[in-house]
N, C-alpha and C. Protein backbone atom coordinates (compact mmCIF):
# COMPACT_ATOMS: atom_id res chain seq x y z
N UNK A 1 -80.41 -30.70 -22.41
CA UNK A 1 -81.46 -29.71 -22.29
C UNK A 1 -80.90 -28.42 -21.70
N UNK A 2 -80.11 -28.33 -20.99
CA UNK A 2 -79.42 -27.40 -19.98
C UNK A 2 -78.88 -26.55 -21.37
N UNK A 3 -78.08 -27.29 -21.95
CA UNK A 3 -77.21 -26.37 -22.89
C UNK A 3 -77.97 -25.85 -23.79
N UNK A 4 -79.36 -26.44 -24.35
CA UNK A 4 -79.88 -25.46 -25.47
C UNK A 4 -80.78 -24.40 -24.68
N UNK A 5 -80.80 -24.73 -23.23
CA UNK A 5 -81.73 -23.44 -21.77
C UNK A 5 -80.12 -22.38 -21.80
N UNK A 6 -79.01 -23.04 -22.30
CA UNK A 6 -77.53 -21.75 -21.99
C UNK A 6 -77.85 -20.68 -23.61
N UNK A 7 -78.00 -21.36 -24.45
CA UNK A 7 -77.92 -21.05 -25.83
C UNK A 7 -78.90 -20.54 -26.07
N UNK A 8 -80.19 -20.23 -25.62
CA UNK A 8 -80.91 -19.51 -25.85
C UNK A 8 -81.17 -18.55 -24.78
N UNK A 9 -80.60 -18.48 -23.79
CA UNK A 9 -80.39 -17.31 -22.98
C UNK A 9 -79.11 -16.48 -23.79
N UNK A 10 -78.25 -16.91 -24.02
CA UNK A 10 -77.28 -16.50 -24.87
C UNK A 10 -77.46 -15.72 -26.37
N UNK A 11 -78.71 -15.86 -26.81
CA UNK A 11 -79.22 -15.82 -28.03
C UNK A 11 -79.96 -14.53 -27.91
N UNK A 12 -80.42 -14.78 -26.52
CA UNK A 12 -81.65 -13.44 -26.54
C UNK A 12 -80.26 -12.20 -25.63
N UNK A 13 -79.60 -12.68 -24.83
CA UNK A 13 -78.83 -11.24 -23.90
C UNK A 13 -77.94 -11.01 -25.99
N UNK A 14 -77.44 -11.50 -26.60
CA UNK A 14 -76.79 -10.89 -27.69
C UNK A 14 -77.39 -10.10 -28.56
N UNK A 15 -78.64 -10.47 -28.92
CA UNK A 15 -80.07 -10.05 -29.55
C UNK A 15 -80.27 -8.39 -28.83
N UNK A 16 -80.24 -8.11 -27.08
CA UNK A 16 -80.55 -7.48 -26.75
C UNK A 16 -78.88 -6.14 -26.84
N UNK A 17 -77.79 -6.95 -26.97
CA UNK A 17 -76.63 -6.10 -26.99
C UNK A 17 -76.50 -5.59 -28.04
N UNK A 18 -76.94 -6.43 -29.54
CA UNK A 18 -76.96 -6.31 -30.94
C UNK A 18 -78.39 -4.68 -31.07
N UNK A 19 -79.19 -4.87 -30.13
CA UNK A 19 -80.03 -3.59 -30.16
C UNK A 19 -79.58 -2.55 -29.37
N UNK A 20 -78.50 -2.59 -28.32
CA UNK A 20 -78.51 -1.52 -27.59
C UNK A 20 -77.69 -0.88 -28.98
N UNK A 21 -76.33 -1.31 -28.80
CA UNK A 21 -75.59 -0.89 -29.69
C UNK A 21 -75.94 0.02 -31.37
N UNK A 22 -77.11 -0.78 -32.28
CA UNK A 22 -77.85 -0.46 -32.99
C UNK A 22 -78.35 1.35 -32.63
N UNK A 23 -79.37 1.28 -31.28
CA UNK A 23 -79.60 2.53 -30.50
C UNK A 23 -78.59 3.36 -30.94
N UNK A 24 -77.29 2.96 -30.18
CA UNK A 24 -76.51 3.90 -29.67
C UNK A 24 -75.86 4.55 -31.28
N UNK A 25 -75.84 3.76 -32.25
CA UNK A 25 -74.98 4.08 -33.59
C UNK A 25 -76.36 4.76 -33.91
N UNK A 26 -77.32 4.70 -33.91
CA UNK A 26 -78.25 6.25 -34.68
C UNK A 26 -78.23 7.31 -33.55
N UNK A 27 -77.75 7.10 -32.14
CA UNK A 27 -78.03 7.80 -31.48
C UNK A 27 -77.27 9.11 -32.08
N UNK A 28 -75.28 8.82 -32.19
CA UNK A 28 -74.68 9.01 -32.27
C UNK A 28 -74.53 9.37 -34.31
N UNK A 29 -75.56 9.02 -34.67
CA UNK A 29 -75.24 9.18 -36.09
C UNK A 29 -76.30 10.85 -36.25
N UNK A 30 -76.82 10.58 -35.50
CA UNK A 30 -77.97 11.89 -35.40
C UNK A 30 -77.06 13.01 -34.85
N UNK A 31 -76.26 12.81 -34.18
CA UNK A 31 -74.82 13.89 -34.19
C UNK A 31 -73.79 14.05 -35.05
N UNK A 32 -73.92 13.55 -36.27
CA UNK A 32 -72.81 13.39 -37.46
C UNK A 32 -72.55 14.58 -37.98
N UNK A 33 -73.82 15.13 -38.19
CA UNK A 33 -73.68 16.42 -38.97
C UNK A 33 -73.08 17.75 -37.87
N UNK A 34 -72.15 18.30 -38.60
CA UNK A 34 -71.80 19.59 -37.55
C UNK A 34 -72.78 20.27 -38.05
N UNK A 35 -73.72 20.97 -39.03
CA UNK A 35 -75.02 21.42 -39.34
C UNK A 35 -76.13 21.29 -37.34
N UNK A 36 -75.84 20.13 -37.69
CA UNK A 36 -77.11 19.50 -36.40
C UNK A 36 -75.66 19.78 -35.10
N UNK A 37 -74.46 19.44 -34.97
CA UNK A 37 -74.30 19.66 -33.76
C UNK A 37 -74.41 21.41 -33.25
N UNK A 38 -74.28 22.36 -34.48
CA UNK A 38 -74.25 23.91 -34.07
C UNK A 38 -76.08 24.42 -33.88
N UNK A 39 -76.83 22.95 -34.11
CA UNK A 39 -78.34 23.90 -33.98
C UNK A 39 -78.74 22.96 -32.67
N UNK A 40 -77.64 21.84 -31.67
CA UNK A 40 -77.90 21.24 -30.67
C UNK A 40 -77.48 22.80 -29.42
N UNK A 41 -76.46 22.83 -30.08
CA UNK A 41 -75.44 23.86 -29.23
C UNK A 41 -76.56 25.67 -28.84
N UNK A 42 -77.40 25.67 -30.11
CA UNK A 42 -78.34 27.22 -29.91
C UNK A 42 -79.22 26.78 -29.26
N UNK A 43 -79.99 25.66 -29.47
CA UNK A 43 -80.72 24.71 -28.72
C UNK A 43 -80.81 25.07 -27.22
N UNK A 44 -79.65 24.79 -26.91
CA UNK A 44 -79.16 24.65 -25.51
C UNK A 44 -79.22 26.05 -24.55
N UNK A 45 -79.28 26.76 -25.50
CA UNK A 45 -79.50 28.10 -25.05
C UNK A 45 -80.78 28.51 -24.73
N UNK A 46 -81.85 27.53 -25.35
CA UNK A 46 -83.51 27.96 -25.42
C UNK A 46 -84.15 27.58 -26.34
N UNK A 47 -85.19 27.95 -26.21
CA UNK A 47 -86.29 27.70 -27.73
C UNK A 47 -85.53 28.63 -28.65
N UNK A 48 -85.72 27.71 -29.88
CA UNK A 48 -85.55 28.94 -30.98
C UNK A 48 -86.99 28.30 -32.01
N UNK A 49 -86.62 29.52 -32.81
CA UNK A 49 -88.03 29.19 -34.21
C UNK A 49 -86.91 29.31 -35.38
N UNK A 50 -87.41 27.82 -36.60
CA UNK A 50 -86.15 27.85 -37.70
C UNK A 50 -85.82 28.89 -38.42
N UNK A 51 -86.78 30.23 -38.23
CA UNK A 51 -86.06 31.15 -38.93
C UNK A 51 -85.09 32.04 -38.09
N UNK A 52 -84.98 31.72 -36.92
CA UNK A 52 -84.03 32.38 -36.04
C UNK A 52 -82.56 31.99 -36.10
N UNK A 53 -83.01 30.36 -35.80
CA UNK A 53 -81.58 29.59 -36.37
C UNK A 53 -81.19 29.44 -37.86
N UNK A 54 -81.96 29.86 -38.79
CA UNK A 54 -81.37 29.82 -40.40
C UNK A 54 -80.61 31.38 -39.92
N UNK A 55 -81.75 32.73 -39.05
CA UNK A 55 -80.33 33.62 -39.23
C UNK A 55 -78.91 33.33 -38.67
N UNK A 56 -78.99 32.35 -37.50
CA UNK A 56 -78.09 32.55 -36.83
C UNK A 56 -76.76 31.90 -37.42
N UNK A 57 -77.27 30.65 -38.04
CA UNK A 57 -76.29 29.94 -38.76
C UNK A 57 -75.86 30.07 -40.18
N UNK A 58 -76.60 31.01 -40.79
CA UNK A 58 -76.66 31.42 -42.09
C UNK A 58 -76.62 30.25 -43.43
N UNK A 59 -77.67 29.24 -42.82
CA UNK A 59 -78.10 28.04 -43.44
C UNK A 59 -79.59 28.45 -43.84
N UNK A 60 -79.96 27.84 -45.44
CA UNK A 60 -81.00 27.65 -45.45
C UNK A 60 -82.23 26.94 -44.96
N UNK A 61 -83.37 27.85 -45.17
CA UNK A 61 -84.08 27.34 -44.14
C UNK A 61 -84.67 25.96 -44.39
N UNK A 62 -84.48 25.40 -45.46
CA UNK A 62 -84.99 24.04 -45.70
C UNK A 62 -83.84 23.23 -44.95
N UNK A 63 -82.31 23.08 -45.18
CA UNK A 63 -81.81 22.77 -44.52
C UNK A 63 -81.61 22.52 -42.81
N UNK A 64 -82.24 23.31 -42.40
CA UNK A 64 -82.61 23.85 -40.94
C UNK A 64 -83.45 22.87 -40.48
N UNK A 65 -84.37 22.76 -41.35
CA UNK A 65 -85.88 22.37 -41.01
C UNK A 65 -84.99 20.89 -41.16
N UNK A 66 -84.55 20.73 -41.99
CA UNK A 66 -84.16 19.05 -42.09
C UNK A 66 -83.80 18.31 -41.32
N UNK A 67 -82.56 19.68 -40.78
CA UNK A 67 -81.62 19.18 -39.69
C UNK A 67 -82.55 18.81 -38.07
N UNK A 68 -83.88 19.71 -37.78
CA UNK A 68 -84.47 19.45 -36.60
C UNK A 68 -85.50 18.33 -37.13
N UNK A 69 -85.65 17.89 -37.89
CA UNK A 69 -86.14 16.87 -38.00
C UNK A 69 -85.48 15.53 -37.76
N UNK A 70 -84.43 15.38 -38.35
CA UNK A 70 -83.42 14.71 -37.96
C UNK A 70 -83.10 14.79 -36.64
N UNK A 71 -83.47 15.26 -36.03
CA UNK A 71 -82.79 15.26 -34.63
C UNK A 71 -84.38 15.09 -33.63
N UNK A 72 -85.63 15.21 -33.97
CA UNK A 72 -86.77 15.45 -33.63
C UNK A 72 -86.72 13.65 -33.66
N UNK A 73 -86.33 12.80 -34.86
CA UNK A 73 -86.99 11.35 -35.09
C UNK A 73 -86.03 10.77 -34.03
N UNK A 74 -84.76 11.44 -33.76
CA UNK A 74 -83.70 10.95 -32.86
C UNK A 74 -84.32 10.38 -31.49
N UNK A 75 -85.52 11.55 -31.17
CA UNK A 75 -86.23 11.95 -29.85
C UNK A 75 -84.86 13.53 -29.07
N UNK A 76 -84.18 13.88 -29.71
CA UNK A 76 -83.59 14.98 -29.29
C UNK A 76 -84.25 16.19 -29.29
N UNK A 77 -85.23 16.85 -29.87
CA UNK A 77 -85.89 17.93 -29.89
C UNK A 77 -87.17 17.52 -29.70
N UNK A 78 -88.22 18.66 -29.57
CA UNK A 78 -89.55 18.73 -29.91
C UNK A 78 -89.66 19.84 -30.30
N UNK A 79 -91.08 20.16 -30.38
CA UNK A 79 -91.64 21.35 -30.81
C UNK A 79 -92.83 21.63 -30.27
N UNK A 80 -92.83 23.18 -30.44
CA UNK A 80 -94.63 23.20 -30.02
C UNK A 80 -94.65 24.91 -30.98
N UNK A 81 -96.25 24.72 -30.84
CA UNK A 81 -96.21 25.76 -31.62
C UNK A 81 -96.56 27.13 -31.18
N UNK A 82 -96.24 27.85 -31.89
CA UNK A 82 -96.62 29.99 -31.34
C UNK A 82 -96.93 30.15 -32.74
N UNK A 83 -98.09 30.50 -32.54
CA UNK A 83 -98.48 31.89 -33.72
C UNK A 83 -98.68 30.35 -35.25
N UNK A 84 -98.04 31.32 -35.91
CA UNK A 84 -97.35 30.56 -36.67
C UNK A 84 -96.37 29.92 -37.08
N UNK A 85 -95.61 29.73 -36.09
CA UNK A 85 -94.22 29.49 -35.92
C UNK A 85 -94.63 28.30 -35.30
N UNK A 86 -93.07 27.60 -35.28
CA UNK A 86 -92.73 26.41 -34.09
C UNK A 86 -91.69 26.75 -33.37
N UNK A 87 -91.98 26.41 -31.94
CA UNK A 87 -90.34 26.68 -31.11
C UNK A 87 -89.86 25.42 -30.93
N UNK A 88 -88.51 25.52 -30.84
CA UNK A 88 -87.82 24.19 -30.82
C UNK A 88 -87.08 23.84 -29.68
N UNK A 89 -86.96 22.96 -29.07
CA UNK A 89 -86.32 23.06 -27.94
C UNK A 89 -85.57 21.52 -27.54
N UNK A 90 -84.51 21.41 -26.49
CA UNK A 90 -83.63 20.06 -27.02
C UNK A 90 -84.77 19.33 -25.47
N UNK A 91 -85.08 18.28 -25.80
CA UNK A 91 -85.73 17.39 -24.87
C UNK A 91 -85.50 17.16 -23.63
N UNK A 92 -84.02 17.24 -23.58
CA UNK A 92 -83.10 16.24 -22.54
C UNK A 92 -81.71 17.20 -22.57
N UNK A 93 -81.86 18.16 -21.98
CA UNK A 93 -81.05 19.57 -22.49
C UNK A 93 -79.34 18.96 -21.27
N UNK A 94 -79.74 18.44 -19.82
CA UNK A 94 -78.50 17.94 -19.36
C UNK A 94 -78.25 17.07 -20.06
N UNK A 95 -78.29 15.42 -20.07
CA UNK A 95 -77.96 14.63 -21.08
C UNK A 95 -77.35 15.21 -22.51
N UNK A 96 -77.52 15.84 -23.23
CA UNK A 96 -77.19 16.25 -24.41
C UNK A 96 -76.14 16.85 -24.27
N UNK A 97 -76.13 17.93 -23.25
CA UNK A 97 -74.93 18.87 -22.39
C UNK A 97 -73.67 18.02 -22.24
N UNK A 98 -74.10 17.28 -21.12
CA UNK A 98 -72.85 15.94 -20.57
C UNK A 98 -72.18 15.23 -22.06
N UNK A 99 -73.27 14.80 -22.88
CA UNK A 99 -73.00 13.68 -23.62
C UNK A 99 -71.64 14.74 -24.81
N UNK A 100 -71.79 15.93 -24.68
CA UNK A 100 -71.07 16.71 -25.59
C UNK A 100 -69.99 17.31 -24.86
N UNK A 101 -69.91 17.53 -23.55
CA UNK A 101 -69.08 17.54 -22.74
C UNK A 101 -67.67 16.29 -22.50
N UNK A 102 -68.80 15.20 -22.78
CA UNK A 102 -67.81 13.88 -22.84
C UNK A 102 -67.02 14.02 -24.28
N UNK A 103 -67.89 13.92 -25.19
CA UNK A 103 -66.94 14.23 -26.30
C UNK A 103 -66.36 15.19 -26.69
N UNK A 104 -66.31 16.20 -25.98
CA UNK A 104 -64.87 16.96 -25.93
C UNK A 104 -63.94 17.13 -25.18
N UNK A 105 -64.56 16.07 -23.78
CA UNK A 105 -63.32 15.67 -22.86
C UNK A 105 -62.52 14.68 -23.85
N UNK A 106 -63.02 13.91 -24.64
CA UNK A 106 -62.02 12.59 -25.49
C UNK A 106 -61.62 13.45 -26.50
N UNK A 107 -62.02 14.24 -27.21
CA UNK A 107 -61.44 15.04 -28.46
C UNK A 107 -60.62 15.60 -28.25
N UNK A 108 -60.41 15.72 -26.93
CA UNK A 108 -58.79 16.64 -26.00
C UNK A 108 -57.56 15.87 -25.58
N UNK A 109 -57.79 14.67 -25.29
CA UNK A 109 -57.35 13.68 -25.04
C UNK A 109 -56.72 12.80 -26.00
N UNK A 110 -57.21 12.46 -26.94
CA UNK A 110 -56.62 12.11 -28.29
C UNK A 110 -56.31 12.91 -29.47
N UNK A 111 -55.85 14.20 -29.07
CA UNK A 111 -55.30 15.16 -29.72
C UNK A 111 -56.55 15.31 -31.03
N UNK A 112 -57.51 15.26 -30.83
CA UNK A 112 -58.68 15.11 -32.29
C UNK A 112 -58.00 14.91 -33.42
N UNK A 113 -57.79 13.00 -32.94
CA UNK A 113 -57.14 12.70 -33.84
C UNK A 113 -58.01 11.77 -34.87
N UNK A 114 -59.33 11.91 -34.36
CA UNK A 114 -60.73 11.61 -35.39
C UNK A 114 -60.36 12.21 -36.71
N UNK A 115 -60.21 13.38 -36.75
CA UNK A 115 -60.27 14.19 -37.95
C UNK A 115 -59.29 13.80 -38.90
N UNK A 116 -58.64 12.58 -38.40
CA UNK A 116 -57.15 12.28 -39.97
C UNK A 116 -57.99 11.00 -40.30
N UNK A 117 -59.38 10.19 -39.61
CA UNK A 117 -59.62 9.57 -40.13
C UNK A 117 -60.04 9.74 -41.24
N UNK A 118 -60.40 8.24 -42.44
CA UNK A 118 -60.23 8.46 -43.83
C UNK A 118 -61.85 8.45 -44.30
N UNK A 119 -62.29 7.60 -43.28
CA UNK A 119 -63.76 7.42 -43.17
C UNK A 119 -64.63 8.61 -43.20
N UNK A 120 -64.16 8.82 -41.77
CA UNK A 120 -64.99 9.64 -40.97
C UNK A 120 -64.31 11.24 -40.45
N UNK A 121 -63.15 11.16 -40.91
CA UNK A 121 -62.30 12.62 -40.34
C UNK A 121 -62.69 13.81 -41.32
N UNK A 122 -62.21 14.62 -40.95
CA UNK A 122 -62.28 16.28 -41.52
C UNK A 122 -62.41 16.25 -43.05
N UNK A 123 -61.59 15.76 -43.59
CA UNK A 123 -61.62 15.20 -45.26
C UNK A 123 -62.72 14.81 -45.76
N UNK A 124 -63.22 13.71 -45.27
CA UNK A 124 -64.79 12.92 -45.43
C UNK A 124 -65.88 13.99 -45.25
N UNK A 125 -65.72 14.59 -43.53
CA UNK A 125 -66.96 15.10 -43.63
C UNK A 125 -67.02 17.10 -44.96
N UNK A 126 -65.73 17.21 -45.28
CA UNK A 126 -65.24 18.50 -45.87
C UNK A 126 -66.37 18.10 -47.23
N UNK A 127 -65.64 16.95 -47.88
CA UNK A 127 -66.10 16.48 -49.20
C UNK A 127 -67.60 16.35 -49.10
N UNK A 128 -68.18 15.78 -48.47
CA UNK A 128 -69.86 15.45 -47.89
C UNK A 128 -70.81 16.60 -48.28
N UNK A 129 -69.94 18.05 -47.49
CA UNK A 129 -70.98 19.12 -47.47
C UNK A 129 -70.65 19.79 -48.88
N UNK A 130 -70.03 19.34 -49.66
CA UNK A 130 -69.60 20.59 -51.19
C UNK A 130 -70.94 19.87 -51.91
């Protein structure tokens, strides 16, 4: 009895590691796009409205809109509205700060040596956006 009381404690803490992890890979997938990491980065600066950031990034504005959506279902942004507009703003503006801070303390550190990956490096994401 003991061992199927070990095995199902065992069942549920893996269950619960199998979800953090899960979390953490959309957390982190919701940062994939450099699109979304340069409208985290204006973000950070303040509210913007998507036609501020389509000028700033010289992306269309459907694209724009996509990208804060994507990052809105993340729980990274919200919105509220003016006028007719929406302002956008990052939720959790330290967290987001640090968490991008960390990854460019490691991107310094391993010579950004992400980018020769075949998967996921400079190549992959080059081909993605044509």
């Amino acid at each position: 009895m003991l061992a199927g009381a070990q095995a199902s404690t065992t069942d549920v803490s893996g269950e619960v590691e199998a979800a953090a992890l899960t979390a953490a890979a959309c957390l982190f997938h919701g940062f994939s796009d450099p699109s979304r990491l340069v409208i985290v980065r204006h973000l950070a600066l303040g509210e913007h409205r998507v036609v501020d950031l389509t000028a700033h990034l010289g992306l269309a504005q459907s694209t724009v809109s996509k990208h804060l959506a994507c990052l809105r279902d993340c729980g990274l942004v919200s919105s509220r509205p003016q006028g007719r507009a929406s302002l956008f703003s990052l939720n959790h503006p330290e967290q987001v700060l640090a968490l991008l801070g960390a990854a460019e303390q490691l991107l310094s550190v391993t010579g950004d040596a992400v980018t020769l990956c075949p998967t996921y490096g400079a190549a992959s994401v080059e081909g993605r956006q044509r």
